[in-house]
Protein backbone atom coordinates (compact mmCIF):
# COMPACT_ATOMS: atom_id res chain seq x y z
CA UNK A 1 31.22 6.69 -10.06
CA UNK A 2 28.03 4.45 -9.17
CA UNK A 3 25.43 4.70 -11.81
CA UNK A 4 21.69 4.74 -10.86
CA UNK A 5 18.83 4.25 -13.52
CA UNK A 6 15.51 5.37 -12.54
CA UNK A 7 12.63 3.38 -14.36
CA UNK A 8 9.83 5.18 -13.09
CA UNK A 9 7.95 8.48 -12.94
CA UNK A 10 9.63 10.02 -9.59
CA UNK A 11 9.94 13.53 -8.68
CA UNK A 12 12.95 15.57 -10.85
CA UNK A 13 14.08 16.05 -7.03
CA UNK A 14 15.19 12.79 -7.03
CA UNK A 15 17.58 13.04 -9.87
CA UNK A 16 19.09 16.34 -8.09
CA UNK A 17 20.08 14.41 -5.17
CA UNK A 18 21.61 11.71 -7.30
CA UNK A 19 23.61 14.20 -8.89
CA UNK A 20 24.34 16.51 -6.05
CA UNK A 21 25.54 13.24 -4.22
CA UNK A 22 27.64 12.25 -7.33
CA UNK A 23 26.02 9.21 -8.75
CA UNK A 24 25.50 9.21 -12.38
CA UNK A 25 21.85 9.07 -13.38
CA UNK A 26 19.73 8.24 -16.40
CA UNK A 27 15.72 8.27 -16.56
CA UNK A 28 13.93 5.78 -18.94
CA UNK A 29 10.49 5.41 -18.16
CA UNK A 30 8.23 3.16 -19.98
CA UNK A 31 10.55 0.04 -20.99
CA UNK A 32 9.34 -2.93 -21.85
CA UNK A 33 10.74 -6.14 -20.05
CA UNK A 34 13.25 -6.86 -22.56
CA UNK A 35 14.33 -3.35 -23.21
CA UNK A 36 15.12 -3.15 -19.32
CA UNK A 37 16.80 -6.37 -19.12
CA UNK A 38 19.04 -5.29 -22.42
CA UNK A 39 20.55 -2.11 -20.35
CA UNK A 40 20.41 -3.45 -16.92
CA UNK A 41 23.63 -4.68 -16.94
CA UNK A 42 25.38 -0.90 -16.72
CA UNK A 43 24.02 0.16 -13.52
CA UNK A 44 24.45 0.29 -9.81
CA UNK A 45 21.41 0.98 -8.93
CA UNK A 46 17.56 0.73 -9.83
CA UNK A 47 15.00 2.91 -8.57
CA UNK A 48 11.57 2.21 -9.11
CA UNK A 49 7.59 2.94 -7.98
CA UNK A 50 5.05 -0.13 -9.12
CA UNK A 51 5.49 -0.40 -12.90
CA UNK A 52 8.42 -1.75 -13.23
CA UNK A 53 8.90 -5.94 -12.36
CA UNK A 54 12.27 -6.69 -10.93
CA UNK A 55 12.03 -10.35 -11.68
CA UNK A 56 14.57 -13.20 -11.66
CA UNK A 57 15.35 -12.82 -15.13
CA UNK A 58 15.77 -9.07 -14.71
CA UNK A 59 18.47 -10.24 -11.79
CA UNK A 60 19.95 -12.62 -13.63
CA UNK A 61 21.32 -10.43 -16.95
CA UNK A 62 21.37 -7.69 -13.65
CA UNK A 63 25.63 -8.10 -13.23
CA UNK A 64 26.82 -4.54 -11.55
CA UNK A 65 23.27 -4.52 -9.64
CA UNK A 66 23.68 -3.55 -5.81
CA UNK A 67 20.43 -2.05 -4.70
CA UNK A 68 17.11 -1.76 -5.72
CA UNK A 69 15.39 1.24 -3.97
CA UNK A 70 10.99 1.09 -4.37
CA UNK A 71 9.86 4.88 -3.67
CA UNK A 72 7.11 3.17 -1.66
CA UNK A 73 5.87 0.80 0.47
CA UNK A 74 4.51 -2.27 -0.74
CA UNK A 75 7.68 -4.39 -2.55
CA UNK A 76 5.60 -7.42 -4.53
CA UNK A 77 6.99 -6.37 -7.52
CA UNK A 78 10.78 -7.30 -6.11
CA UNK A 79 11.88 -11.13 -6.36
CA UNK A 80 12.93 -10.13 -3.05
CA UNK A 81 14.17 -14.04 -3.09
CA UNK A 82 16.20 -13.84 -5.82
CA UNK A 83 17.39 -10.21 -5.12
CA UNK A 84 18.88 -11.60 -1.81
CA UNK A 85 20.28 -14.68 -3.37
CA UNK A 86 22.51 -12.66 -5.45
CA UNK A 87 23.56 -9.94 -3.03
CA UNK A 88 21.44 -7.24 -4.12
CA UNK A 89 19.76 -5.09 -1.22
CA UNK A 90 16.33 -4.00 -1.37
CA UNK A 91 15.18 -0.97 0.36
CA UNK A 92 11.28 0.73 0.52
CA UNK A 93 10.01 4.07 1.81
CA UNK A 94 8.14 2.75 4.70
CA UNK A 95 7.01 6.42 6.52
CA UNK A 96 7.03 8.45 3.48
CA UNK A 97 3.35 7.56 1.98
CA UNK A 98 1.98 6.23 4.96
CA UNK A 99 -0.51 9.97 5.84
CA UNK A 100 -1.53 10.37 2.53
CA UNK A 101 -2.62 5.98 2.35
CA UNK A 102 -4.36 6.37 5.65
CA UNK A 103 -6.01 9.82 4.75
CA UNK A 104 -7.06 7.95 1.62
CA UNK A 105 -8.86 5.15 3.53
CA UNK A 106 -10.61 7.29 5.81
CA UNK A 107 -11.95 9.34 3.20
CA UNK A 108 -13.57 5.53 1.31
CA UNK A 109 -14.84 5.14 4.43
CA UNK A 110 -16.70 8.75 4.69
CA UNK A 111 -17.58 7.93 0.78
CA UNK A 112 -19.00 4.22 1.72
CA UNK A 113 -20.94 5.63 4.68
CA UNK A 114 -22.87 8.39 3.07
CA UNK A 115 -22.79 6.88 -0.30
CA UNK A 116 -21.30 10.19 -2.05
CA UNK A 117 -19.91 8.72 -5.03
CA UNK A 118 -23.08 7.76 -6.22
CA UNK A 119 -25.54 10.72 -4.80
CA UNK A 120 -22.77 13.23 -6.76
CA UNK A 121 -23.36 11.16 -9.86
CA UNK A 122 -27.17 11.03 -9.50
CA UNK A 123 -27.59 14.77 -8.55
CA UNK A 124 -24.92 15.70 -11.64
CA UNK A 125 -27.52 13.75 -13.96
CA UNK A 126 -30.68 16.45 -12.48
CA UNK A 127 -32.27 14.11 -9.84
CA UNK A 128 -32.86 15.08 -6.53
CA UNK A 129 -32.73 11.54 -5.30
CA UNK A 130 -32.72 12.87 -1.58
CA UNK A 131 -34.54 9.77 0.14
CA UNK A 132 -32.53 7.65 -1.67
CA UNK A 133 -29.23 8.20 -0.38
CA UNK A 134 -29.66 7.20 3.82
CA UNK A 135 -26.23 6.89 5.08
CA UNK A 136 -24.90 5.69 8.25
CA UNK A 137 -23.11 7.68 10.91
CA UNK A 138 -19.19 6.66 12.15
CA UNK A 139 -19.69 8.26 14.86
CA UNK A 140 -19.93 5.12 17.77
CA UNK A 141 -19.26 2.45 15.25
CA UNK A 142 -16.60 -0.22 15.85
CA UNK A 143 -13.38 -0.13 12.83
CA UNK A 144 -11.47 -3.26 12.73
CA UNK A 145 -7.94 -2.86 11.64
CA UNK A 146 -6.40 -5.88 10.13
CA UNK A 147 -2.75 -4.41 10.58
CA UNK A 148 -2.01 -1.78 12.66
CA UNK A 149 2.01 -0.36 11.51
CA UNK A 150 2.62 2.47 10.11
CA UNK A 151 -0.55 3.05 8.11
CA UNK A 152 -3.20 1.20 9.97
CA UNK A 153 -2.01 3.25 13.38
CA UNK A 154 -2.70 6.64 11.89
CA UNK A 155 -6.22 5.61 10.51
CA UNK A 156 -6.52 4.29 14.27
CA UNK A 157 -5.53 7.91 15.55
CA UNK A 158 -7.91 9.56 12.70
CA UNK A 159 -10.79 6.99 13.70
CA UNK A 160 -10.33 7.39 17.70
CA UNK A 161 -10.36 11.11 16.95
CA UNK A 162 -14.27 10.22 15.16
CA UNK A 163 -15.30 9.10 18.11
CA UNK A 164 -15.30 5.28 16.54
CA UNK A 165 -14.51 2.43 19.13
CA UNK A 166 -10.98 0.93 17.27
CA UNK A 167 -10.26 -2.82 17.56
CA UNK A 168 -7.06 -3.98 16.11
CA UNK A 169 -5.45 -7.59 14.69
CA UNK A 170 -1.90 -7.35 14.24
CA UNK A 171 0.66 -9.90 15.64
CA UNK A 172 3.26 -7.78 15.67
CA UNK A 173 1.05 -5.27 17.79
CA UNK A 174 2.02 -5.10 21.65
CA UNK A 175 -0.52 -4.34 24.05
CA UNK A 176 1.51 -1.54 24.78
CA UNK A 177 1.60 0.32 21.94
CA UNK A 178 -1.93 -0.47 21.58
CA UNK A 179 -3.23 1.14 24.99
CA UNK A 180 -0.80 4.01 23.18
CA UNK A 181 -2.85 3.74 20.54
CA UNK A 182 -6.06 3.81 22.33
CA UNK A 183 -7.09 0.32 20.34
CA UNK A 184 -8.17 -2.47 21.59
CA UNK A 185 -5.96 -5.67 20.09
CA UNK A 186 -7.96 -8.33 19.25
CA UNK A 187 -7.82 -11.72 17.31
CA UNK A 188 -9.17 -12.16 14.00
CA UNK A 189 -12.08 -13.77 14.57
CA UNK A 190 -12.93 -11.73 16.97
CA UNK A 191 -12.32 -8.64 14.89
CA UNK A 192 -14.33 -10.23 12.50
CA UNK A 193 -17.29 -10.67 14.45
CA UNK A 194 -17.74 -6.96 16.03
CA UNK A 195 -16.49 -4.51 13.66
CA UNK A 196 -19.04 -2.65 11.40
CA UNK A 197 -16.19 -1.52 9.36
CA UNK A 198 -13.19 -3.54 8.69
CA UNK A 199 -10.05 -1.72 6.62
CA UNK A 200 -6.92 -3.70 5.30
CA UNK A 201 -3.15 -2.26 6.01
CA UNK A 202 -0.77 -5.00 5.72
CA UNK A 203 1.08 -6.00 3.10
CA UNK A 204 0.90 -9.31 0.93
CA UNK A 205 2.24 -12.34 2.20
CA UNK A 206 1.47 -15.59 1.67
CA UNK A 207 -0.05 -15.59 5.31
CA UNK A 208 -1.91 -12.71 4.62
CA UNK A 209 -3.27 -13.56 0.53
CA UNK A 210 -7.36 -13.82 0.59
CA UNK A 211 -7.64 -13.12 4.14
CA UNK A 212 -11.11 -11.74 2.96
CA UNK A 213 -12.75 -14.69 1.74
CA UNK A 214 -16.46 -16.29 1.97
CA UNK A 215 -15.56 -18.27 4.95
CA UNK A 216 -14.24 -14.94 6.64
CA UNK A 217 -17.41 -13.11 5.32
CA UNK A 218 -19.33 -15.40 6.86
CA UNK A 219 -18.49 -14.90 10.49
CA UNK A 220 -18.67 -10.94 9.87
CA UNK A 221 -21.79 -9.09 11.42
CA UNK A 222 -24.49 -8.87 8.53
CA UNK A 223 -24.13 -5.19 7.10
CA UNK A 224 -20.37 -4.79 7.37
CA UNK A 225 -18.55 -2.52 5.19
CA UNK A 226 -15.12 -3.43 4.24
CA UNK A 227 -12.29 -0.97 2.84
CA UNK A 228 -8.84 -1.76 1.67
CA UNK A 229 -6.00 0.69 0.62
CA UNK A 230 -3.15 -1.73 0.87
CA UNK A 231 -2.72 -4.41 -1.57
CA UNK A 232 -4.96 -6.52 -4.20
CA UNK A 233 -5.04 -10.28 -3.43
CA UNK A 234 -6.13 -9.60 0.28
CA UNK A 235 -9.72 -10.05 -0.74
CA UNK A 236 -11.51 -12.42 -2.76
CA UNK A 237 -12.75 -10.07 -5.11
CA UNK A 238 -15.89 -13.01 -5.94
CA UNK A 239 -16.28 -14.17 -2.75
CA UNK A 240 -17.32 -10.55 -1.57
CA UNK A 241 -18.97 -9.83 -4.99
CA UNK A 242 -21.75 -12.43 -3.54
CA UNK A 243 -21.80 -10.98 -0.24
CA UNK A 244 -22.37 -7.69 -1.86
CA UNK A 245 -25.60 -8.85 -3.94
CA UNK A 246 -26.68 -10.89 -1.36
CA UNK A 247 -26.88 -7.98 1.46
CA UNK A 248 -24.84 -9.58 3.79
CA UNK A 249 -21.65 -7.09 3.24
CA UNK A 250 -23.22 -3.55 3.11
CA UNK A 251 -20.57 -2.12 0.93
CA UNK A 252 -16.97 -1.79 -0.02
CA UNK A 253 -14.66 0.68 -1.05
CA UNK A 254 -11.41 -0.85 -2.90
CA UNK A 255 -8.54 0.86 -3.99
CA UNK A 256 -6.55 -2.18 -4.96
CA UNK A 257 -7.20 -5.35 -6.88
CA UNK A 258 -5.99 -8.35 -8.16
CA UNK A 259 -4.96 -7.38 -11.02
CA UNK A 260 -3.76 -3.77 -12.21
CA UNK A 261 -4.67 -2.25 -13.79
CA UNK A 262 -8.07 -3.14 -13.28
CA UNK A 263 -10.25 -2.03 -16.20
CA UNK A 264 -13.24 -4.48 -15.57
CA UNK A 265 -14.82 -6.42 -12.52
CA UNK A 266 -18.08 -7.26 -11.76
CA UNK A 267 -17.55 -5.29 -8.58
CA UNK A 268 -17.85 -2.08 -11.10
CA UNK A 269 -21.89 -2.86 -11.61
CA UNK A 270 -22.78 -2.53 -7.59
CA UNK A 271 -23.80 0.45 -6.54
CA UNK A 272 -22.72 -0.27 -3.16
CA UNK A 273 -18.71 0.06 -3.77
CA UNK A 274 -16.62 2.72 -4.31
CA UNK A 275 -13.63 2.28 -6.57
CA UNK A 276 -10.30 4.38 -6.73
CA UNK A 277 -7.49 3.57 -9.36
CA UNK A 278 -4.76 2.47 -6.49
CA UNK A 279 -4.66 6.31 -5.33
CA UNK A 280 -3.50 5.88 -1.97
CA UNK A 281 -0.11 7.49 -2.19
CA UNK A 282 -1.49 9.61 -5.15
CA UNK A 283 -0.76 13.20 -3.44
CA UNK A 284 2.00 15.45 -4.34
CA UNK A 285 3.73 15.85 -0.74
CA UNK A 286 3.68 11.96 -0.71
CA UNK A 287 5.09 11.11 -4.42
CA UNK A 288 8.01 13.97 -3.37
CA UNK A 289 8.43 12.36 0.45
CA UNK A 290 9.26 9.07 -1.16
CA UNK A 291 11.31 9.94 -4.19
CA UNK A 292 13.56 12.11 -1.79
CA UNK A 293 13.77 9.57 1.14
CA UNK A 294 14.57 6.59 -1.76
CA UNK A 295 17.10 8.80 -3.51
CA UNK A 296 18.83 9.43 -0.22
CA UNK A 297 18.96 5.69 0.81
CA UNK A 298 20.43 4.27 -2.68
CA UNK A 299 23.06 7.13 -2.25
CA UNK A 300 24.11 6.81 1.20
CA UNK A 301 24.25 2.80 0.24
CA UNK A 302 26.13 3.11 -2.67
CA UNK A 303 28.62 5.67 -1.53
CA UNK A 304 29.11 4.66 1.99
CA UNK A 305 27.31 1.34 2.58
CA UNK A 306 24.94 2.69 5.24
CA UNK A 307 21.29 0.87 4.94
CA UNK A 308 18.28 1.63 5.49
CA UNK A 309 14.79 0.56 5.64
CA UNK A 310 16.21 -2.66 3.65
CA UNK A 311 13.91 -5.79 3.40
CA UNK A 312 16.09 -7.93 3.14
CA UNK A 313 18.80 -7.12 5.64
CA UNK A 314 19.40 -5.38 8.82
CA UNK A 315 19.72 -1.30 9.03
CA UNK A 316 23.67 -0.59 9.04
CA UNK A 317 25.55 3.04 9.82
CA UNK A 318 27.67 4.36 7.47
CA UNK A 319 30.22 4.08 10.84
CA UNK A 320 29.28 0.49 10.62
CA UNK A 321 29.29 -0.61 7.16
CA UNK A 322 33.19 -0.22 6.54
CA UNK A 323 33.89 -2.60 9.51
CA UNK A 324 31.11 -5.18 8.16
């Protein structure tokens, strides 16, 4: 019987389908590196959210390890490298998150515009600071998407339905889908020079680390607003810091950073951002989607072979996997 350890908070539902499919399952939440690494060895299967680090010394003491399933989206806390050097698949949630992330980023971007954060916290105090909160309409503005998959095309369909004019950098975007889309695809310079807002979806990649720096700030229209709900390390959290007290960026509204969890920045001082503890996929149909649609995976995988939604290998039937 394959044995599946789940390291993180997911959904009880998850364990059900473990059992109901016949894996053995155990829940330990909370290790530390070397408590995980000292019970590793027993199990089949690992499925995790963010905590938990699945690094090359996790792999390496990791001996029965066949899959490691991330109730989620974003995988930089895999050594997908090493996992695939030693035959062990890794598999994400890539749909099951992605409306309550994009829902997440257009409400920053309501917050940012009207400045509601800080006019609730005012008015809470007993001010009546009324001509001190001007916002700025969406209506008409341009919103630059840097990534345009899953996530970044519903905040396109969500913005296009505002009445926003939606510009789009992706390479992996066709033209096609993009006249689907009603977007217009763009380069990144370009982007950078026309949109009023700009919001991040795309994941971390070397290519992709401190795309937001003072170089790209610099060639961005002078009262920009920038929002990101995908991953920390796509901005330079100084370089826009200056921009920020020097005017040129008008505000930004972060729900990732650098480092997590992030319990000081000088980005906390500014008025003009809004700050979220990495909330994105914080909603309850989204933390069930993904703990149901990873629990499904790991078991079809481990009972029949079939993949799915693997990083770091190609989909495969159950019809198929036999024969391969």
């Amino acid at each position: 019987m394959p044995k599946v350890l789940i390291s993180d908070k997911l959904s009880p539902a998850a364990v059900a389908i473990f059992q109901a499919r016949g894996i053995d399952t155990d829940v330990k939440t909370g290790l530390s590196p070397a408590e995980l690494r000292a019970i590793i060895g027993d199990y089949d299967g690992l499925a995790i959210r963010s905590a938990t680090k699945v690094t090359a010394e996790l792999l390496a003491v990791a001996r029965n390890l066949k899959v490691v399933g991330r109730a989620g989206i974003g995988v930089d806390n895999v050594d997908v490298k090493s996992a695939t050097a030693r035959g062990v698949v890794v598999m994400n949630t890539p749909h099951g998150n992605a409306i309550t992330t994009a829902e997440h980023a257009i409400a920053l971007m309501f917050a940012l515009a009207r400045q509601i954060p800080e006019a609730s916290a005012s008015t809470k105090a007993g001010k009546w600071e009324k001509n001190r909160f001007m916002g700025v309409e969406l209506h008409g503005k341009t919103l630059g998407l840097i990534g345009c998959g899953n996530i970044g095309s519903i905040v396109a369909d969500r913005a296009v339905g505002l009445k926003m004019k939606v510009i789009a950098y992706d390479p992996f975007l066709s033209e096609a889908r993009a006249v689907a889309l009603g977007v217009e695809k763009v380069e990144l310079h370009d982007l950078f020079a026309r949109a009023d807002i700009i919001t991040l979806h795309t994941p971390l990649t070397e290519g992709t680390r401190n795309i937001i720096d003072a170089r790209a700030i610099a060639r961005m229209k002078r009262g920009v607003r920038i929002i990101n709900c995908a991953r920390g390390g796509l901005i330079v959290e100084q370089d826009l810091h200056d921009a920020l007290v020097s005017g040129h960026v008008a505000g930004a509204a972060l729900d990732v950073f650098e480092t997590e969890p992030a319990t000081e920045s000088p980005l906390f001082a500014l008025e003009n951002v809004v700050c979220t503890p990495h909330l994105g996929a914080s909603t309850a149909e989204a933390q069930e989607n993904v703990a149901l649609q990873i629990a499904e995976q790991m078991s079809d995988f481990l009972l029949t072979g079939a993949v799915q939604n693997a990083i770091n290998m190609p989909s495969v039937s159950a019809e198929d996997a036999p024969r391969l």
